[in-house]
N, C-alpha and C. Protein backbone atom coordinates (compact mmCIF):
# COMPACT_ATOMS: atom_id res chain seq x y z
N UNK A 1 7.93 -135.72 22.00
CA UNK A 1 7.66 -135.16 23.31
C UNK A 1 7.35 -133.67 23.17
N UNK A 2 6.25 -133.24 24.13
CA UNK A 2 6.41 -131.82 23.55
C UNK A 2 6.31 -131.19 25.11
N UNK A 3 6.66 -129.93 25.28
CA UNK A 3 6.95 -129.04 26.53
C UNK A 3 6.32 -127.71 26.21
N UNK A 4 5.20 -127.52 27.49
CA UNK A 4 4.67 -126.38 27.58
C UNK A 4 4.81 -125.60 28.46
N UNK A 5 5.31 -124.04 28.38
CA UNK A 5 4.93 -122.63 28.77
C UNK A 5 4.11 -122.31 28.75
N UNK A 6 4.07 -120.61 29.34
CA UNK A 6 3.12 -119.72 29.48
C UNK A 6 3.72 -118.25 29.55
N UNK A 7 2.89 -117.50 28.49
CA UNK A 7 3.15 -116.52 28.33
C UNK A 7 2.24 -115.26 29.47
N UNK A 8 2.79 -114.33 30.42
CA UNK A 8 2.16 -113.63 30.57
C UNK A 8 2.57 -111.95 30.47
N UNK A 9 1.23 -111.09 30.55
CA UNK A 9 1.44 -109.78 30.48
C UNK A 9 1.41 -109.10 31.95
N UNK A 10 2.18 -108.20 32.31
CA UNK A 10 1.99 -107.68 33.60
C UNK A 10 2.26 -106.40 33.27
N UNK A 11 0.82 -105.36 33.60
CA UNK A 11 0.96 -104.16 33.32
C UNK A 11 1.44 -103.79 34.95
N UNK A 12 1.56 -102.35 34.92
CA UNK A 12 2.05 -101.59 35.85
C UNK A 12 1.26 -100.22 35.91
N UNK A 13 0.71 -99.45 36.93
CA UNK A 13 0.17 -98.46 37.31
C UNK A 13 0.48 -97.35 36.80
N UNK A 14 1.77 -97.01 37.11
CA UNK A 14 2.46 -95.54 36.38
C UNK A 14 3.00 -95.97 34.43
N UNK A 15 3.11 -97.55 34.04
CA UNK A 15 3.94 -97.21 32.54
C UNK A 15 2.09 -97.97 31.83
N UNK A 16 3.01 -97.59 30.40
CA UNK A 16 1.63 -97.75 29.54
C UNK A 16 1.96 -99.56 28.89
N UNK A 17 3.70 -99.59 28.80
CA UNK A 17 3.95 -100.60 28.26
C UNK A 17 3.84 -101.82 29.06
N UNK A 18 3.58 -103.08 28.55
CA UNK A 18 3.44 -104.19 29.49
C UNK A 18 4.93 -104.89 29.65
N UNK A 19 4.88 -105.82 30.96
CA UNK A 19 6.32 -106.60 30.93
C UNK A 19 5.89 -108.05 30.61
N UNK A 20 6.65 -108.57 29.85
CA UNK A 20 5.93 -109.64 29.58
C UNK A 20 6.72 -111.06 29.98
N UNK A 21 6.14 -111.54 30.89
CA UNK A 21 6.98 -112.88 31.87
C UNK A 21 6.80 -114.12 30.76
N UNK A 22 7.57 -115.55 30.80
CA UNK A 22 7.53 -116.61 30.83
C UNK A 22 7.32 -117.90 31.76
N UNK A 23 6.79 -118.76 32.24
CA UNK A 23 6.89 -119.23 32.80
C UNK A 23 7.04 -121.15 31.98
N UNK A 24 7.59 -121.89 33.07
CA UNK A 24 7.01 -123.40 33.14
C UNK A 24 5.94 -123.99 33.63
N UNK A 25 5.32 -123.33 34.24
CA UNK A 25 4.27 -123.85 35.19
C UNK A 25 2.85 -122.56 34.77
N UNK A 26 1.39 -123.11 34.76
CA UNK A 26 0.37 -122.52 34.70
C UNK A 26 -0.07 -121.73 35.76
N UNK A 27 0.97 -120.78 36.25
CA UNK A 27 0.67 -120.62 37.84
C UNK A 27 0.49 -118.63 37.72
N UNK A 28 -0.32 -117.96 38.38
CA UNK A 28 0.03 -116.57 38.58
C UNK A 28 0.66 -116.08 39.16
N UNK A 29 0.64 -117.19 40.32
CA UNK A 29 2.09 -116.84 41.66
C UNK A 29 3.13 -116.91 40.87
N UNK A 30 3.34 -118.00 40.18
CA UNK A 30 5.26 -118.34 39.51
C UNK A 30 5.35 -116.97 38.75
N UNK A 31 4.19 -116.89 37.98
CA UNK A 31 4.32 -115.18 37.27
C UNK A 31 4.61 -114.05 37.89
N UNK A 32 4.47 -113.65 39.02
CA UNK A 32 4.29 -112.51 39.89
C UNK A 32 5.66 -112.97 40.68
N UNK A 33 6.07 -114.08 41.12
CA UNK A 33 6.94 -114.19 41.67
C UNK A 33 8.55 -114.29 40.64
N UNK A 34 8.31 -114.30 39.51
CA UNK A 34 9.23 -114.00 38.77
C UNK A 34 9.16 -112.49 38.13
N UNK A 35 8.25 -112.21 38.12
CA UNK A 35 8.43 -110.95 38.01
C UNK A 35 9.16 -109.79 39.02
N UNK A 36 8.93 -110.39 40.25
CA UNK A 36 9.19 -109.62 41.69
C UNK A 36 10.97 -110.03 41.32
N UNK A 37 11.30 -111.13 40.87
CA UNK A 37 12.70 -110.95 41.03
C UNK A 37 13.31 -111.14 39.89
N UNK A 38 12.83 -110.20 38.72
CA UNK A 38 13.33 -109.41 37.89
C UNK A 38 13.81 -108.17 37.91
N UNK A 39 12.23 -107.71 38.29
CA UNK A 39 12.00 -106.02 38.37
C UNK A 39 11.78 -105.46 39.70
N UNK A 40 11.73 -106.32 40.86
CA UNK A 40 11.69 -105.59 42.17
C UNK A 40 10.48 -106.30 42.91
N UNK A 41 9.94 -105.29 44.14
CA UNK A 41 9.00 -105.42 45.07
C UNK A 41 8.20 -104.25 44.99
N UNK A 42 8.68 -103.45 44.46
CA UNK A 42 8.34 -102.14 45.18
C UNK A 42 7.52 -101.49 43.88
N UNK A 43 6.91 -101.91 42.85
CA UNK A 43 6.32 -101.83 41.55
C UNK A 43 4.64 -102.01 41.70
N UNK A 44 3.59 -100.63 41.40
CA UNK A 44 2.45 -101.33 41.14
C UNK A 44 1.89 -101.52 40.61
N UNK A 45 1.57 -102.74 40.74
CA UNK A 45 1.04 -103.64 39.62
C UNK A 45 -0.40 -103.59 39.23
N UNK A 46 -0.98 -103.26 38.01
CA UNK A 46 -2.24 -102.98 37.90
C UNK A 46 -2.94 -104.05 37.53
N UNK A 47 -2.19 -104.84 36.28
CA UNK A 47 -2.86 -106.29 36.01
C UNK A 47 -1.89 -107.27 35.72
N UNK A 48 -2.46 -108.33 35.68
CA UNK A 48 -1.64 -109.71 35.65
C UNK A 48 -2.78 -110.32 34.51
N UNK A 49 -2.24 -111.03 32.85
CA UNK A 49 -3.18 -111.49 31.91
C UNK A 49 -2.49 -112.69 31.44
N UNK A 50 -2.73 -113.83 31.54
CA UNK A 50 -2.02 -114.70 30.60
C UNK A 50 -2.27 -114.59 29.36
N UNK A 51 -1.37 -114.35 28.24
CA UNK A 51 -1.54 -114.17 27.01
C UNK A 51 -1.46 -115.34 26.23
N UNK A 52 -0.60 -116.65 26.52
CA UNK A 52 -0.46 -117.37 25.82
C UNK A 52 0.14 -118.80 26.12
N UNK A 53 -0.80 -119.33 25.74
CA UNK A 53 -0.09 -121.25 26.23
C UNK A 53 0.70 -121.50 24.85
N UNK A 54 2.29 -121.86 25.36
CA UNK A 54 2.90 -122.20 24.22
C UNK A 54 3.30 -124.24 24.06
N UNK A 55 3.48 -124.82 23.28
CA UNK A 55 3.18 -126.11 23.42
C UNK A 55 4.85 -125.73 22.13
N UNK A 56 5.61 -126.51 22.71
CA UNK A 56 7.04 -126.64 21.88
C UNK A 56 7.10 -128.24 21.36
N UNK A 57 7.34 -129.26 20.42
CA UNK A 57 7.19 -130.32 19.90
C UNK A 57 8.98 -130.55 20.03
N UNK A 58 9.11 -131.60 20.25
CA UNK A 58 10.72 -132.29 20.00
C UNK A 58 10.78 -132.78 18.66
N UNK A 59 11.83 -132.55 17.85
CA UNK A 59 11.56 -133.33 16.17
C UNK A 59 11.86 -134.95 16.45
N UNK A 60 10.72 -135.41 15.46
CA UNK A 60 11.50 -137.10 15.55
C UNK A 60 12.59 -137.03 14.93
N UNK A 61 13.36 -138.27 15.57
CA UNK A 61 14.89 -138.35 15.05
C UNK A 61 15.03 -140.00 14.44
């Protein structure tokens, strides 16, 4: 069985460094909306990038 994520980058207006979310779902909302209740509301946001589809494998047993 295997289970996929998503990696994304969310820069910010005033920093240089990116925050970088996880999600379960291929969504920008689930991204932005987990981000909002990490780090706040009140943050602006310059970009939103998905960086990475991750695909995790279960070992056979």
């Amino acid at each position: 069985m295997k289970k996929k994520s998503w990696e994304w980058e969310v820069k910010l207006v005033t920093e240089s460094d990116p925050y970088i979310i996880h999600t379960d779902e291929d969504s920008a909302l689930v991204a932005m909306e987990n981000f909002e209740g990490a780090w706040g509301r009140n943050l602006s946001v310059y970009s939103l990038r998905k960086t990475a589809e991750i695909i995790r494998f279960d070992e056979a047993k």
